[in-house]
Protein backbone atom coordinates (compact mmCIF):
# COMPACT_ATOMS: atom_id res chain seq x y z
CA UNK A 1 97.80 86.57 147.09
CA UNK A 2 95.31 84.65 144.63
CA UNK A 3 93.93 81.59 145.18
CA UNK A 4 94.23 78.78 142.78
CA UNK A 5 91.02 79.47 141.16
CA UNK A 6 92.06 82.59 140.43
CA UNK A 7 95.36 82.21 138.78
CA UNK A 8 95.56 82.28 135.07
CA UNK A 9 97.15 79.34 133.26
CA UNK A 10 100.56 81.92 132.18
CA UNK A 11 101.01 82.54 136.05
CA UNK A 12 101.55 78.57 136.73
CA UNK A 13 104.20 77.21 138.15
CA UNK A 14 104.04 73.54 137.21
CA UNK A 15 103.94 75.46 133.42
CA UNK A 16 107.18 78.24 134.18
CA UNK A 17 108.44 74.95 135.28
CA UNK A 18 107.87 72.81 132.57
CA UNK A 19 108.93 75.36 130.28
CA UNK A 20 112.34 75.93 132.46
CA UNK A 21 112.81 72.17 132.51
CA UNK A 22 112.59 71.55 128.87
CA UNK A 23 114.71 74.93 128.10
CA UNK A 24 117.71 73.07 130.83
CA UNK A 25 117.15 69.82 128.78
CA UNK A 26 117.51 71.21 125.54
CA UNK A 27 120.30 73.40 126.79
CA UNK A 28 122.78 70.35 127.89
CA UNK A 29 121.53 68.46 124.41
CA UNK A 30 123.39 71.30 122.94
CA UNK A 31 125.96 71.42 125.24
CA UNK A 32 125.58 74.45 126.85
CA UNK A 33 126.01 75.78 130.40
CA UNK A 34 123.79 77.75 131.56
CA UNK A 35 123.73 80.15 134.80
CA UNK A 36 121.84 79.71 137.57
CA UNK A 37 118.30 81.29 137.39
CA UNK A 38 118.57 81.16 133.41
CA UNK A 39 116.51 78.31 132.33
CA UNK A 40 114.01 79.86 134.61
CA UNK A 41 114.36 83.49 133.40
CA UNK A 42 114.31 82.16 130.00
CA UNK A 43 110.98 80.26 130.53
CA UNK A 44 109.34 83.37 131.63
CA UNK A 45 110.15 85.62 128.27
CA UNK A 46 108.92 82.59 126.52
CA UNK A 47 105.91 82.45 127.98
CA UNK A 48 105.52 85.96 127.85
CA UNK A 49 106.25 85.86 123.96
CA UNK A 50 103.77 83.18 123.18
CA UNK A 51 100.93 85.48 125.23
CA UNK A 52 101.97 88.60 123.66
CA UNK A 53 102.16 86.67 119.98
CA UNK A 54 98.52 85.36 121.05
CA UNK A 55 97.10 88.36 121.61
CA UNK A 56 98.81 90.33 118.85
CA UNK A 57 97.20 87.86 116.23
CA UNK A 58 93.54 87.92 117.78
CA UNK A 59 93.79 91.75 117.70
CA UNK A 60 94.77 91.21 113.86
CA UNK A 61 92.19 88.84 113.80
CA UNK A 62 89.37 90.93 114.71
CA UNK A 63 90.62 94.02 112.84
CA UNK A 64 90.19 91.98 109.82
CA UNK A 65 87.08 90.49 110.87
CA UNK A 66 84.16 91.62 108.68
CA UNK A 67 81.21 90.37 111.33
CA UNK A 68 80.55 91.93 114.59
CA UNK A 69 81.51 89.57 117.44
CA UNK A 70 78.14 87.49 118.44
């Protein structure tokens, strides 16, 4: 188990949760009922997405980069 020092920011609770509450929020705005467990499972790919979308334009980023990192 990691300490708090050592977790990153994506492996935060208080941000899953944030990210689960707003997804429940916007769900019943909408209308919608959602399963137990979803709003969470949905805050997770989200996250995920946004990392993997991150990373995927820094990699583009530096392959288009004419300079050598400093």
């Amino acid at each position: 188990m990691s300490t708090p020092i050592e977790k990153t920011a994506v492996q935060s609770l208080t941000l899953r949760s944030a990210a689960a509450i707003a997804i429940a929020a916007a769900a019943d705005r909408l209308g919608v009922i959602l399963p137990d467990g979803a709003a969470q499972e949905a805050a997770g790919a989200l996250i995920d997405l946004i990392v993997t979308l991150g990373l995927i334009g820094v990699a583009v980023g530096r392959a288009r980069a004419r300079t050598p990192i400093v």
